[in-house]
Structure formats: structure tokens, C-alpha cells
PDB file of N, CA and C in Angstrom:
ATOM      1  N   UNK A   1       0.848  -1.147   0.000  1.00  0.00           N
ATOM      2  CA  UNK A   1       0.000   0.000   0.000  1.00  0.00           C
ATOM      3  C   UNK A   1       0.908   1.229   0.000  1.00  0.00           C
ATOM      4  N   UNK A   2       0.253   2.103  -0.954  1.00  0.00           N
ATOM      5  CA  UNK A   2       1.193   3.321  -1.090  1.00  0.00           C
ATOM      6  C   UNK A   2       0.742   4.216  -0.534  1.00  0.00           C
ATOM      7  N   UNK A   3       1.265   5.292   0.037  1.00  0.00           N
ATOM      8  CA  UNK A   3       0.588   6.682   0.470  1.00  0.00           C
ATOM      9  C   UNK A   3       0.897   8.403  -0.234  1.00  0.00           C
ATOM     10  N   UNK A   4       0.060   8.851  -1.106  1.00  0.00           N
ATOM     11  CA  UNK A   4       0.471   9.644  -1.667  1.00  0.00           C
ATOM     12  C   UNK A   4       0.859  11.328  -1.218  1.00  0.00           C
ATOM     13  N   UNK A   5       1.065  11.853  -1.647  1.00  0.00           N
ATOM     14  CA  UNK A   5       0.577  13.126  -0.700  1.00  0.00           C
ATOM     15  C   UNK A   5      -0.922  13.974  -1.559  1.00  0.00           C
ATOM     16  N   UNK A   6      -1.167  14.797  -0.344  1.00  0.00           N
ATOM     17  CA  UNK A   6      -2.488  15.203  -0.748  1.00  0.00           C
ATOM     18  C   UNK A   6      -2.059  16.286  -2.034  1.00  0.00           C
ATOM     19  N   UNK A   7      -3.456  16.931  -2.827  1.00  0.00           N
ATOM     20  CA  UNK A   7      -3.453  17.907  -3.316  1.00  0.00           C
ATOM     21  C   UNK A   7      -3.387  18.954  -3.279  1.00  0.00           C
ATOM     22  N   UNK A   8      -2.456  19.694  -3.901  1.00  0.00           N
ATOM     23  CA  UNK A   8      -2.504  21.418  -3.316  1.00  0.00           C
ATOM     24  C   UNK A   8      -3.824  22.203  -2.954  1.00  0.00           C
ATOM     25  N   UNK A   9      -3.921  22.391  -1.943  1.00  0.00           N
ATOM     26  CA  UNK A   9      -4.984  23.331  -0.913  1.00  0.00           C
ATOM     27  C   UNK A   9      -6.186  21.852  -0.441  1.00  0.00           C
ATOM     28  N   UNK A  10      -5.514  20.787  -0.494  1.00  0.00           N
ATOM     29  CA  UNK A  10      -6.360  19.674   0.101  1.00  0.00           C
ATOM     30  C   UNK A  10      -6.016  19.696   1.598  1.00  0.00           C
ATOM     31  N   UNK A  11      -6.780  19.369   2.888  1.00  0.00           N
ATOM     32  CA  UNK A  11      -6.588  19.258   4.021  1.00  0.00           C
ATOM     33  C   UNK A  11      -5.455  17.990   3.985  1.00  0.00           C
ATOM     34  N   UNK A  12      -4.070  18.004   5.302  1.00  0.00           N
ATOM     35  CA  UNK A  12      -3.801  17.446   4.971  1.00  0.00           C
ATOM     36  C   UNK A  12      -4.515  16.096   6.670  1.00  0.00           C
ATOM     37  N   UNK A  13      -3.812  14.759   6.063  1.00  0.00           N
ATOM     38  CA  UNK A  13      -4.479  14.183   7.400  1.00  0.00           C
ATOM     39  C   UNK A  13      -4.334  14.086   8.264  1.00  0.00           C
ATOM     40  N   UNK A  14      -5.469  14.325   9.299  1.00  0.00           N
ATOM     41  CA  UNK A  14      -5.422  14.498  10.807  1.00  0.00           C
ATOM     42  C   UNK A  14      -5.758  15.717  11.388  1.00  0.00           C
ATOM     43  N   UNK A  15      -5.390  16.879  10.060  1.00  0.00           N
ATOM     44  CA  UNK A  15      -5.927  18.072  10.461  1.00  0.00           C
ATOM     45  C   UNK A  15      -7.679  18.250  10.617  1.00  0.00           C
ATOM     46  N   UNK A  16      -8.658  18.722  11.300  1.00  0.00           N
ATOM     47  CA  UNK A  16      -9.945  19.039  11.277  1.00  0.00           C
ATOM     48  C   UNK A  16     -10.160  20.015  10.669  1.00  0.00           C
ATOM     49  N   UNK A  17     -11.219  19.732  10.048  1.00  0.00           N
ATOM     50  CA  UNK A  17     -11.842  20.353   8.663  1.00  0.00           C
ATOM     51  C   UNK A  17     -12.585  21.704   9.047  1.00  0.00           C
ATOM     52  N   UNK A  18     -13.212  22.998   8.919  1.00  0.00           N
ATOM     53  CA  UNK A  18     -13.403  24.063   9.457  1.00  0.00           C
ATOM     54  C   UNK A  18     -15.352  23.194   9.310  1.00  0.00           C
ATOM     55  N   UNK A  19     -15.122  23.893  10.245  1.00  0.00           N
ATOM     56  CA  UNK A  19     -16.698  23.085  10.550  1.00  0.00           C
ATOM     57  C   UNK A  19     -17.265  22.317  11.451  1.00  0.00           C
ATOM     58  N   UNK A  20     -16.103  21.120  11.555  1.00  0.00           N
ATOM     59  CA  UNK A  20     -16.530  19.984  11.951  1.00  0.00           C
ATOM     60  C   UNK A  20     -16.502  20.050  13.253  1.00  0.00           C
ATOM     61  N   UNK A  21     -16.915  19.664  14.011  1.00  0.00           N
ATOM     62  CA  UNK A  21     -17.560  19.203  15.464  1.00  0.00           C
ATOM     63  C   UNK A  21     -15.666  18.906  16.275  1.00  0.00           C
ATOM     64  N   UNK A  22     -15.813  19.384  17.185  1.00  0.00           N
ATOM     65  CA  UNK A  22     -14.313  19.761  17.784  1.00  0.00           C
ATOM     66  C   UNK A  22     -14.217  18.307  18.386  1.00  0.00           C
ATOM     67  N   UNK A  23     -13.050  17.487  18.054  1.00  0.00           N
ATOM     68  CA  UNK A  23     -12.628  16.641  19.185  1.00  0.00           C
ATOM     69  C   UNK A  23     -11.538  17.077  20.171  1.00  0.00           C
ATOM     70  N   UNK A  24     -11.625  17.848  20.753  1.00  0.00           N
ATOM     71  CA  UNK A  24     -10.504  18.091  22.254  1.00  0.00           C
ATOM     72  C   UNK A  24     -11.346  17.355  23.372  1.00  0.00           C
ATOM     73  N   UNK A  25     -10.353  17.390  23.757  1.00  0.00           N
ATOM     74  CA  UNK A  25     -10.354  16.431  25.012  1.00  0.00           C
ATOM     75  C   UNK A  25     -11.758  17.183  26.160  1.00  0.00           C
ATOM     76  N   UNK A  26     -12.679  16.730  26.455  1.00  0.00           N
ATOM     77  CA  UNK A  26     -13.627  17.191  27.364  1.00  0.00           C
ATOM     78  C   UNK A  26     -14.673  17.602  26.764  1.00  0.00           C
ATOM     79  N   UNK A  27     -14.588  17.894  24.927  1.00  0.00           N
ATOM     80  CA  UNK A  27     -15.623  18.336  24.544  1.00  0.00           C
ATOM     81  C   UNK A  27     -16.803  16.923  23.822  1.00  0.00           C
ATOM     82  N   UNK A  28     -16.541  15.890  24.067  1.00  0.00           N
ATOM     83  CA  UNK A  28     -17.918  14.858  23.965  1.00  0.00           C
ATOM     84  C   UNK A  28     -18.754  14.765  24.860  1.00  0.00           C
ATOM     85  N   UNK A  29     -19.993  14.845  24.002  1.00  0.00           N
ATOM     86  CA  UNK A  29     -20.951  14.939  25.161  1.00  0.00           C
ATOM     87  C   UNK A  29     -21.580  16.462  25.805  1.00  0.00           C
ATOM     88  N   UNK A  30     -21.205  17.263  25.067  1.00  0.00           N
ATOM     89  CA  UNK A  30     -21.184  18.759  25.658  1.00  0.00           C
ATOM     90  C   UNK A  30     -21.788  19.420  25.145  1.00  0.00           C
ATOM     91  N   UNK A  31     -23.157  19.680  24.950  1.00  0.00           N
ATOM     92  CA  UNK A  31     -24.002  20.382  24.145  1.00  0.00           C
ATOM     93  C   UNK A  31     -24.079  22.183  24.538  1.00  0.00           C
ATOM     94  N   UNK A  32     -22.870  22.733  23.826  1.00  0.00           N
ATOM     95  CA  UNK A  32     -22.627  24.018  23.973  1.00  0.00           C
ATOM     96  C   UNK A  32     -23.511  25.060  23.294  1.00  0.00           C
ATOM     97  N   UNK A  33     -24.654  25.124  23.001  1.00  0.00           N
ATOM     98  CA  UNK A  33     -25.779  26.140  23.072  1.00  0.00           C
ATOM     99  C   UNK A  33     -27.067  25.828  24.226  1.00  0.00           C
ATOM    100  N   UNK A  34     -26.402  24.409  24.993  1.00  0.00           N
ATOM    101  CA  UNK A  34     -27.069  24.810  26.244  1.00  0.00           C
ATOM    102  C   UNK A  34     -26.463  25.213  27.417  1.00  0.00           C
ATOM    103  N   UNK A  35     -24.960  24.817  26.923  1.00  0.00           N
ATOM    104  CA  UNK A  35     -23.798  25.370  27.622  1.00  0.00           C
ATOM    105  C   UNK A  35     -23.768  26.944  27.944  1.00  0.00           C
ATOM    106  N   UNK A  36     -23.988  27.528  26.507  1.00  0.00           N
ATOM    107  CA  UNK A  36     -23.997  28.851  26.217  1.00  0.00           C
ATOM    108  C   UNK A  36     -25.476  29.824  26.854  1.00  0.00           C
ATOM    109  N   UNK A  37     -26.333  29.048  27.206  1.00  0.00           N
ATOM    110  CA  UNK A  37     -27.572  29.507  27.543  1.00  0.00           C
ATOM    111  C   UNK A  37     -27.481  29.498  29.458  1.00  0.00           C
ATOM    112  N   UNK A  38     -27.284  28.840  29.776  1.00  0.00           N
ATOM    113  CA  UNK A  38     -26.877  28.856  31.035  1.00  0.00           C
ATOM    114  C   UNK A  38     -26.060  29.686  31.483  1.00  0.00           C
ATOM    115  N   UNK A  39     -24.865  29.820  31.261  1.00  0.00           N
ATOM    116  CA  UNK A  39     -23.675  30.485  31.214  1.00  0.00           C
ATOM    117  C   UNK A  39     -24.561  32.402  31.219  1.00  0.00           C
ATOM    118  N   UNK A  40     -25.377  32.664  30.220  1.00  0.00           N
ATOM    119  CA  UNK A  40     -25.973  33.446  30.032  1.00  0.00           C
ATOM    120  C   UNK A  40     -26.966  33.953  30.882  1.00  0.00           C
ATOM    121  N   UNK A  41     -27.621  33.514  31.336  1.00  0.00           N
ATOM    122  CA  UNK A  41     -28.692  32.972  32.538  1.00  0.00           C
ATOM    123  C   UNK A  41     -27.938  33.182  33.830  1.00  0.00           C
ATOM    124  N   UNK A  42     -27.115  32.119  34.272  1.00  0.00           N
ATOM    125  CA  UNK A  42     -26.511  32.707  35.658  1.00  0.00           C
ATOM    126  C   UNK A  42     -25.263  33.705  35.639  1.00  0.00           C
ATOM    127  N   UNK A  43     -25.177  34.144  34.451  1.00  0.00           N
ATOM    128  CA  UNK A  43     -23.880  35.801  34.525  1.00  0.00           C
ATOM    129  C   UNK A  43     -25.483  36.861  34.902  1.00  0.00           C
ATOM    130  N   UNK A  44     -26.261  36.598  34.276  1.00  0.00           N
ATOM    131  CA  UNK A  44     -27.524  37.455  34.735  1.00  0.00           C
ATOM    132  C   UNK A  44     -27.628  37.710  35.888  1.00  0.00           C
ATOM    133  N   UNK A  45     -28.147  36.748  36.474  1.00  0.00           N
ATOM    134  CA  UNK A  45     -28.546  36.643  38.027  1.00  0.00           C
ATOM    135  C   UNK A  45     -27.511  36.692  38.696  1.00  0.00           C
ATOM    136  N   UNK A  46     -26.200  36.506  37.963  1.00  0.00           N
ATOM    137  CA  UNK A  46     -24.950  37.149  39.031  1.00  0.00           C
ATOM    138  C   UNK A  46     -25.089  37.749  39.348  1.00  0.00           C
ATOM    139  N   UNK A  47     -25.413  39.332  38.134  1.00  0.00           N
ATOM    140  CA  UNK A  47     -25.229  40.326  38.222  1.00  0.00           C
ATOM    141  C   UNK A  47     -26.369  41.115  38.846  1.00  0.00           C
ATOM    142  N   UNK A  48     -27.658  40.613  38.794  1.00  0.00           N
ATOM    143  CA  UNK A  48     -28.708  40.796  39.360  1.00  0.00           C
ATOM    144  C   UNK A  48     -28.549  40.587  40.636  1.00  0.00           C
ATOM    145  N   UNK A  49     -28.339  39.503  41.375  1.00  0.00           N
ATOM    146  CA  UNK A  49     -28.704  38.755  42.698  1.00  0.00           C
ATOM    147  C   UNK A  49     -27.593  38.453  43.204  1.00  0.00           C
ATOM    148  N   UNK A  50     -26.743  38.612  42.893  1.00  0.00           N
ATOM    149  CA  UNK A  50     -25.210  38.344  43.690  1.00  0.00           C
ATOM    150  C   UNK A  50     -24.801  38.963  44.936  1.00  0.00           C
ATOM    151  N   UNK A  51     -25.389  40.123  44.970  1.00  0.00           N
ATOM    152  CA  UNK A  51     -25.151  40.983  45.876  1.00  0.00           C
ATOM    153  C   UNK A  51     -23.756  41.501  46.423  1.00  0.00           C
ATOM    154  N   UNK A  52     -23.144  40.851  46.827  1.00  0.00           N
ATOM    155  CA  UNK A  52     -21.530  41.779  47.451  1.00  0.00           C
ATOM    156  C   UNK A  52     -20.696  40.906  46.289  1.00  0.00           C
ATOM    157  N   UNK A  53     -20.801  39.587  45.788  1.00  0.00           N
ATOM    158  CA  UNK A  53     -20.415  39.081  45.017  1.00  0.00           C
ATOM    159  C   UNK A  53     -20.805  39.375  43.409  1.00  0.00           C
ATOM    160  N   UNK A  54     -21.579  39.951  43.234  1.00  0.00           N
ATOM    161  CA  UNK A  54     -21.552  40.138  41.866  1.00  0.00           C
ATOM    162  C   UNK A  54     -20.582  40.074  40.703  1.00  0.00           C
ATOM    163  N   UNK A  55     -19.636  41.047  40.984  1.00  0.00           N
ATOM    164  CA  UNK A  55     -18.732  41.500  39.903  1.00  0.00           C
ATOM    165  C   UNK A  55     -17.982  40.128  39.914  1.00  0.00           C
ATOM    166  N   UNK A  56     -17.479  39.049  40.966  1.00  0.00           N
ATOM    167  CA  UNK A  56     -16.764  38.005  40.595  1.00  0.00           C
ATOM    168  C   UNK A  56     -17.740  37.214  39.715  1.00  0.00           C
ATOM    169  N   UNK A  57     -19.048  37.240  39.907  1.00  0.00           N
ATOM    170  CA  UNK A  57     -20.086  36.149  39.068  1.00  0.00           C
ATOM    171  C   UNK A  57     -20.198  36.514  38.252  1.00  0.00           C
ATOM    172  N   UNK A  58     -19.878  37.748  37.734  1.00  0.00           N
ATOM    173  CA  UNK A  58     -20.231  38.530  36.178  1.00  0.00           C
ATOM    174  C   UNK A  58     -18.636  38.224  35.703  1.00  0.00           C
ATOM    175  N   UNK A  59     -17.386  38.230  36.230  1.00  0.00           N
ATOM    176  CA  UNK A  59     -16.217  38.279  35.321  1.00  0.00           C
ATOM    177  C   UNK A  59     -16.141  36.475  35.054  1.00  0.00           C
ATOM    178  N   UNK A  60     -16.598  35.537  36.149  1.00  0.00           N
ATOM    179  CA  UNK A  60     -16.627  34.550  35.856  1.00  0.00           C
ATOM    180  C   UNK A  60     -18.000  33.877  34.548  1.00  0.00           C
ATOM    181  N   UNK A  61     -19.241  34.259  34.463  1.00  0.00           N
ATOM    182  CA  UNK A  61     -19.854  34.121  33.635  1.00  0.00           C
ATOM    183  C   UNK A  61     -19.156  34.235  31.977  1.00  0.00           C
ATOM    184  N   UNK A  62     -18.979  35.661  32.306  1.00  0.00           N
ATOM    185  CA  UNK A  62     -18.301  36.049  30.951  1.00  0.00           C
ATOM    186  C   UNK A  62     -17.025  35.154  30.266  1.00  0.00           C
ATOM    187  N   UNK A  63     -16.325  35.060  31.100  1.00  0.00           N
ATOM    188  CA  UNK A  63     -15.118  33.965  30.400  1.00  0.00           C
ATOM    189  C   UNK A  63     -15.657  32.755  30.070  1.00  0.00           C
ATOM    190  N   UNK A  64     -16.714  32.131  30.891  1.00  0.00           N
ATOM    191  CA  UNK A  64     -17.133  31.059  30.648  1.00  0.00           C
ATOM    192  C   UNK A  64     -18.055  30.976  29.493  1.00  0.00           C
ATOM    193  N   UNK A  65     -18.811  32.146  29.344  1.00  0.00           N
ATOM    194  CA  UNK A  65     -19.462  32.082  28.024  1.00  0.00           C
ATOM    195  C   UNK A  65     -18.514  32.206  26.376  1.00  0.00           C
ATOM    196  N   UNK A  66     -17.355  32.965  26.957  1.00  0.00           N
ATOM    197  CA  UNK A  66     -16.253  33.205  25.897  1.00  0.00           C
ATOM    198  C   UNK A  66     -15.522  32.122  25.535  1.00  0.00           C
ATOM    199  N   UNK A  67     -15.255  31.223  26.433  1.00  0.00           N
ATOM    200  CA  UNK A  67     -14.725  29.474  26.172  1.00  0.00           C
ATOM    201  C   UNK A  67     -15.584  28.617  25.589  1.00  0.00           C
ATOM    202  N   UNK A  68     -17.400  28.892  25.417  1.00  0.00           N
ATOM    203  CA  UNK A  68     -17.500  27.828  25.062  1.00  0.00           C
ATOM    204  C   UNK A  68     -17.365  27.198  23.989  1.00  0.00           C
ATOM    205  N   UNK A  69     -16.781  27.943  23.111  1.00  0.00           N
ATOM    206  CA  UNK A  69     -16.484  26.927  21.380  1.00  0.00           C
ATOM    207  C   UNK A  69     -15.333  26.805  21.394  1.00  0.00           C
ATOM    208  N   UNK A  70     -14.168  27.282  22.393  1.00  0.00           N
ATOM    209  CA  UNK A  70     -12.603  27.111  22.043  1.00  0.00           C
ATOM    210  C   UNK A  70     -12.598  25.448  23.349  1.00  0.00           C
ATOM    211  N   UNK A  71     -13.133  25.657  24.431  1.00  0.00           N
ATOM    212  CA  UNK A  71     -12.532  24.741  25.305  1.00  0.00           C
ATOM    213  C   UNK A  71     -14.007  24.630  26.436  1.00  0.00           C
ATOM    214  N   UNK A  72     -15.136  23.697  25.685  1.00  0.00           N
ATOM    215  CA  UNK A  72     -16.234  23.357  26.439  1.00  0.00           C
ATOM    216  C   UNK A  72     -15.890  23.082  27.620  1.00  0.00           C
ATOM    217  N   UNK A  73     -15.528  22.258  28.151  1.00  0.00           N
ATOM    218  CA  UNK A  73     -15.054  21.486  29.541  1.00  0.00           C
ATOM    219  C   UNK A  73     -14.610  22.705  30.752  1.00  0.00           C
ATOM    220  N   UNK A  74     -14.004  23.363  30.030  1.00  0.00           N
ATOM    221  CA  UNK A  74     -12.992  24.593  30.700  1.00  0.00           C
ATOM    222  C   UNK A  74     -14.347  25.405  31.214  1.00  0.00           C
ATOM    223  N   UNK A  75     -14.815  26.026  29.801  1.00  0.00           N
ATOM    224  CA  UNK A  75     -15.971  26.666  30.295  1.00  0.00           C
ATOM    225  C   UNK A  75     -17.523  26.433  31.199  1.00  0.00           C
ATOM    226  N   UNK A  76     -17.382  24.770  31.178  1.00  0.00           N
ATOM    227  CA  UNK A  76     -18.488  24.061  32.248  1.00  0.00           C
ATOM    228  C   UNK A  76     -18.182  24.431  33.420  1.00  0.00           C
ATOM    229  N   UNK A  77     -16.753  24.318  33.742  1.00  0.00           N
ATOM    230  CA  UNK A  77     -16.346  24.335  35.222  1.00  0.00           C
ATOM    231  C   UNK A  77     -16.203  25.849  35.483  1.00  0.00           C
ATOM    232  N   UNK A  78     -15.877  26.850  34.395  1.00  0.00           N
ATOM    233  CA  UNK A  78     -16.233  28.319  34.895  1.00  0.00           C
ATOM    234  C   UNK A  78     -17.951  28.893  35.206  1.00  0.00           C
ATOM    235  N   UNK A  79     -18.855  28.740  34.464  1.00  0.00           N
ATOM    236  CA  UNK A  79     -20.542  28.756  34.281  1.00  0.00           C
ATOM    237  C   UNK A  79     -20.326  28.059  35.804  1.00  0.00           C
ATOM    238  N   UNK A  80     -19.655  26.824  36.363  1.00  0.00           N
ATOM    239  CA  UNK A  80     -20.391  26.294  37.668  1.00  0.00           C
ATOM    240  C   UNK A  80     -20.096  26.803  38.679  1.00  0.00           C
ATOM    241  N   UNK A  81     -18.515  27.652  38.979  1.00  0.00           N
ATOM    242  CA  UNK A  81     -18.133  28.655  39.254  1.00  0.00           C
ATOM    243  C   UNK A  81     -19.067  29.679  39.510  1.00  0.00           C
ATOM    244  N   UNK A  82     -19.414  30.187  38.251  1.00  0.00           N
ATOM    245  CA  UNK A  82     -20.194  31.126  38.232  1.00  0.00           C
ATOM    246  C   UNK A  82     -21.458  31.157  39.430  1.00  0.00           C
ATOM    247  N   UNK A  83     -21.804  29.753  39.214  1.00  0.00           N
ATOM    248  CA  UNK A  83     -23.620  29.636  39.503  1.00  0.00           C
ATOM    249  C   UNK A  83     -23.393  29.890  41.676  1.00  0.00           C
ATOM    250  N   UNK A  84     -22.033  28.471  41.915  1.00  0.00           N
ATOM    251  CA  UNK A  84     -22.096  29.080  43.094  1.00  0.00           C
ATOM    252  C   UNK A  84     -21.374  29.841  43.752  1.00  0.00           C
ATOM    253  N   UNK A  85     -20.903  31.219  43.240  1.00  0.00           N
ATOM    254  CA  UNK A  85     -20.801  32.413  43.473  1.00  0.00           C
ATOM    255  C   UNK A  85     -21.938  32.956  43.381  1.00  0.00           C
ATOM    256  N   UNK A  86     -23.333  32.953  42.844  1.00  0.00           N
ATOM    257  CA  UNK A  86     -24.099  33.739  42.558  1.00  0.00           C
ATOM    258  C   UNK A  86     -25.033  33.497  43.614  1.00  0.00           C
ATOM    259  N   UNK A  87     -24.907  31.879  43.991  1.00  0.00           N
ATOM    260  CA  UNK A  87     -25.926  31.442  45.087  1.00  0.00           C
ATOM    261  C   UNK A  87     -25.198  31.968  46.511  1.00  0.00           C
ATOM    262  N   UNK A  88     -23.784  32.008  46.614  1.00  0.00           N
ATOM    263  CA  UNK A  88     -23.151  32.323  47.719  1.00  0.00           C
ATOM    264  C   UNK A  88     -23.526  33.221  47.858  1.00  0.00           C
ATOM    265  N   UNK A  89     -23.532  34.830  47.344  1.00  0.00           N
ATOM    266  CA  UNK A  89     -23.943  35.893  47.060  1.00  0.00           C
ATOM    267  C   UNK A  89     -25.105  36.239  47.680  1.00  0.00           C
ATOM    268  N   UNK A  90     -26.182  35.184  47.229  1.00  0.00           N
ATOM    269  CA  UNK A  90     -27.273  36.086  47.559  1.00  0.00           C
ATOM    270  C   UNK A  90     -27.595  35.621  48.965  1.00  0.00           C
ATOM    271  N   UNK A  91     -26.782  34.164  49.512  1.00  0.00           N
ATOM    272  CA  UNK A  91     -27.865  33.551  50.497  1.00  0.00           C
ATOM    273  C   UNK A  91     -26.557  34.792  51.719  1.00  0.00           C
ATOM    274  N   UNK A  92     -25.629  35.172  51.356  1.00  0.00           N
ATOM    275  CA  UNK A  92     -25.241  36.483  52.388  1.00  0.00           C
ATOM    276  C   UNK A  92     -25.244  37.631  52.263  1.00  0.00           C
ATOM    277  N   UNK A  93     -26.360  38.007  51.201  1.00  0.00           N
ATOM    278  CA  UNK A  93     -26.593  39.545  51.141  1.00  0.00           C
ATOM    279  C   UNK A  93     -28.256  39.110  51.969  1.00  0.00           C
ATOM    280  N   UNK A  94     -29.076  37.776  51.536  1.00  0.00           N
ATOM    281  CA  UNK A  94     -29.693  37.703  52.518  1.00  0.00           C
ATOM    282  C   UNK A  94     -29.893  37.331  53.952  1.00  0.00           C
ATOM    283  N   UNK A  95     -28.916  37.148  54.297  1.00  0.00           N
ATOM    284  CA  UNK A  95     -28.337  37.086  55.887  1.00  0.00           C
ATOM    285  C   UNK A  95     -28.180  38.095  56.488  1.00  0.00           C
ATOM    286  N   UNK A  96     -27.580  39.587  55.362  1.00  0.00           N
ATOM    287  CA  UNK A  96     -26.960  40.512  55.703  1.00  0.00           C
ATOM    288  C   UNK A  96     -27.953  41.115  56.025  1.00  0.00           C
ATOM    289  N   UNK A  97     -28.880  41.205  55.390  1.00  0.00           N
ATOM    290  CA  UNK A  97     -30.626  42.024  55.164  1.00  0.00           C
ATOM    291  C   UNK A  97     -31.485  41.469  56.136  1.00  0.00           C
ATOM    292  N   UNK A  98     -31.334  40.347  56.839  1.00  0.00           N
ATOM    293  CA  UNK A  98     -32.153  39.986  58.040  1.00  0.00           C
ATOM    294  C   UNK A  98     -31.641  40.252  59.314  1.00  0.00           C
ATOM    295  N   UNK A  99     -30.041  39.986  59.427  1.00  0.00           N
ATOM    296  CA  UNK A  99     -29.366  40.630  60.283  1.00  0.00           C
ATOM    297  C   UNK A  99     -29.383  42.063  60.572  1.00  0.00           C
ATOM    298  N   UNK A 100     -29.632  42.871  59.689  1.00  0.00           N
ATOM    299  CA  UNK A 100     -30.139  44.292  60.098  1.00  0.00           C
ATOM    300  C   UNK A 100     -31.402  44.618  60.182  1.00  0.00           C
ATOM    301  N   UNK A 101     -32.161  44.120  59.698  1.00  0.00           N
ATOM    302  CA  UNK A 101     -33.657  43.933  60.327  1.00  0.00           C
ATOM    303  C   UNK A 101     -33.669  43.674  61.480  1.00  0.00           C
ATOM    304  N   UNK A 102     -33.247  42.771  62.042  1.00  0.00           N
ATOM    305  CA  UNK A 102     -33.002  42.127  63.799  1.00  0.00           C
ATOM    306  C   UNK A 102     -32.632  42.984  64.866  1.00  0.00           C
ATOM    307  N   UNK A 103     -31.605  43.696  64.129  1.00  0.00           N
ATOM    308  CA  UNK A 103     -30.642  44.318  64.988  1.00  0.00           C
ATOM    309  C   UNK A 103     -31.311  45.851  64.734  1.00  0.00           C
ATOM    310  N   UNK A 104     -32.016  46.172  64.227  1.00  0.00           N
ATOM    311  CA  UNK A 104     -33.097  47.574  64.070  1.00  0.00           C
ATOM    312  C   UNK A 104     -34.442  47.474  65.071  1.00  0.00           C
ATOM    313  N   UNK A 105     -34.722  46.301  64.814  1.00  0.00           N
ATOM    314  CA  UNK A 105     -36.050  45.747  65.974  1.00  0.00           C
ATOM    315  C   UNK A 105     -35.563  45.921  67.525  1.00  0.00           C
ATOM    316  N   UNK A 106     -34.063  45.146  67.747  1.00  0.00           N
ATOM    317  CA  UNK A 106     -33.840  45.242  68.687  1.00  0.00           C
ATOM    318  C   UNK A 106     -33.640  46.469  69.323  1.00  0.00           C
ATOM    319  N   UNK A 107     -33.041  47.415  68.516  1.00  0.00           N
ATOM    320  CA  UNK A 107     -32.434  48.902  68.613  1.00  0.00           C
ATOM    321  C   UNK A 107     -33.405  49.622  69.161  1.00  0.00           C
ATOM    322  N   UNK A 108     -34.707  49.503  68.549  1.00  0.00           N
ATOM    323  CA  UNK A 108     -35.640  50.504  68.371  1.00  0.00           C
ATOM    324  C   UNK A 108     -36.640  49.541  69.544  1.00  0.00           C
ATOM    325  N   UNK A 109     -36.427  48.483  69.940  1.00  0.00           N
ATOM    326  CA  UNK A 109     -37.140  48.124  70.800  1.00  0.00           C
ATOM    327  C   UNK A 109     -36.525  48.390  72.245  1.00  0.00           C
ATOM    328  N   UNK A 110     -35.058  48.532  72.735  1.00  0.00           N
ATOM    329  CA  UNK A 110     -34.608  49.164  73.660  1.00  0.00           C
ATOM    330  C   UNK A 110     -34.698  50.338  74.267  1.00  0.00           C
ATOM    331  N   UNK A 111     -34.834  50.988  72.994  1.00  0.00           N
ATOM    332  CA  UNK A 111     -34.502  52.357  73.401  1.00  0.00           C
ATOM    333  C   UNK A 111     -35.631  53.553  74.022  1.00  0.00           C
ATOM    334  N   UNK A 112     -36.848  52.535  73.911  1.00  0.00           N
ATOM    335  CA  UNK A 112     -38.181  53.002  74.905  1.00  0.00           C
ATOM    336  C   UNK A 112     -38.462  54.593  73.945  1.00  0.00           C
ATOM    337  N   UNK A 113     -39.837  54.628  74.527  1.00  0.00           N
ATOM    338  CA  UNK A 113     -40.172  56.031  74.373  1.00  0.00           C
ATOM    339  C   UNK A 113     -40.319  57.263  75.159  1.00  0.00           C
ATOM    340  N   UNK A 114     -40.439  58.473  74.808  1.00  0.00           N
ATOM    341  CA  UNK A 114     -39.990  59.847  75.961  1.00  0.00           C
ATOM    342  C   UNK A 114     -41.114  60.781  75.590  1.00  0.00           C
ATOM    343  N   UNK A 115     -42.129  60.513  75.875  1.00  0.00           N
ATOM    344  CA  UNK A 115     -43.693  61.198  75.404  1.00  0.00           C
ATOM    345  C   UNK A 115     -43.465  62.431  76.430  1.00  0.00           C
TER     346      UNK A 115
END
């Protein structure tokens, strides 16, 4: 068996063809426009509901939405990043917001009235 070489401006082999469905390592199995929709979705509500954390859930969203056609895998584990920063976020901006509620009740319940 002989092996020839290819034709001028023919791909040569092994190279991937512009188009074709990426084989790197982590990307089987990875359906990156739902990848990309998520990613989209919780940079939102980062930025919405994050509260003291925001800006890390918004710089992490964003890269992760920017990886997902060069390096799916990479960008799964940034989007998950993302999500619990966004949940961290809110469950201590809502801690923060009941804790001063508490501590206003108490304030204003000490301090009696002077009719």
C-alpha cells in the first residue's frame, strides 16, 4: 500500500476540517448552546442577585461564556463557578438584610419612648 501526498490546498491528514464538530479532550458529550444559555442565565442573576459578590459572578460568567467553542469542559467548570458564586452571594446579602432587620427591631425596641 502506497501513500500519496495530498493535493494542493487539500486538508492534509489528521488536520480538522473548518466546521466539523471539535474533538478536544472534554468536549464529547457537551451540548454548547445549552452550555452557552446557562452560562448566560446565571452571569444574569450574578449580576442581578449576587449581591456583594456580583462583579466576581459577572467576570466569571463572561469567560465562561467566551470558552465555550474554544474549550467546552474549561468553560463548564467556569458557568459552575459562576452559579455558586451567585448562590453564595445572595444567600449572604440575605443574611446581611435579616441581620439588620433584627438588629433595628432590637435597637428601636430598647430604646423606649420619651412622650
Amino acid at each position: 500500500m502506497t501513500y500519496s501526498t495530498p493535493a494542493p490546498g487539500a486538508p492534509t491528514p489528521g488536520t480538522p476540517t473548518p466546521g466539523a464538530p471539535s474533538t478536544a479532550p472534554g468536549a464529547v458529550g457537551i451540548d454548547r448552546d445549552k452550555l452557552r444559555n446557562q452560562g448566560i442565565l446565571w452571569t444574569i442573576l450574578g449580576a442581578l442577585l449576587g449581591g456583594l459578590l456580583s462583579i466576581p459572578a459577572l467576570i466569571l460568567g463572561i469567560l465562561g461564556i467566551a470558552k465555550v467553542d474554544t474549550d467546552p469542559a474549561g468553560a463548564q467548570k467556569l458557568i459552575k463557578w459562576t452559579k455558586l458564586v451567585t448562590i453564595i452571594g445572595l444567600v449572604l446579602s440575605l443574611l446581611f438584610v435579616v441581620g439588620y432587620i433584627i438588629l433595628m427591631v432590637v435597637l428601636v425596641g430598647s430604646a423606649g419612648t420619651t412622650y
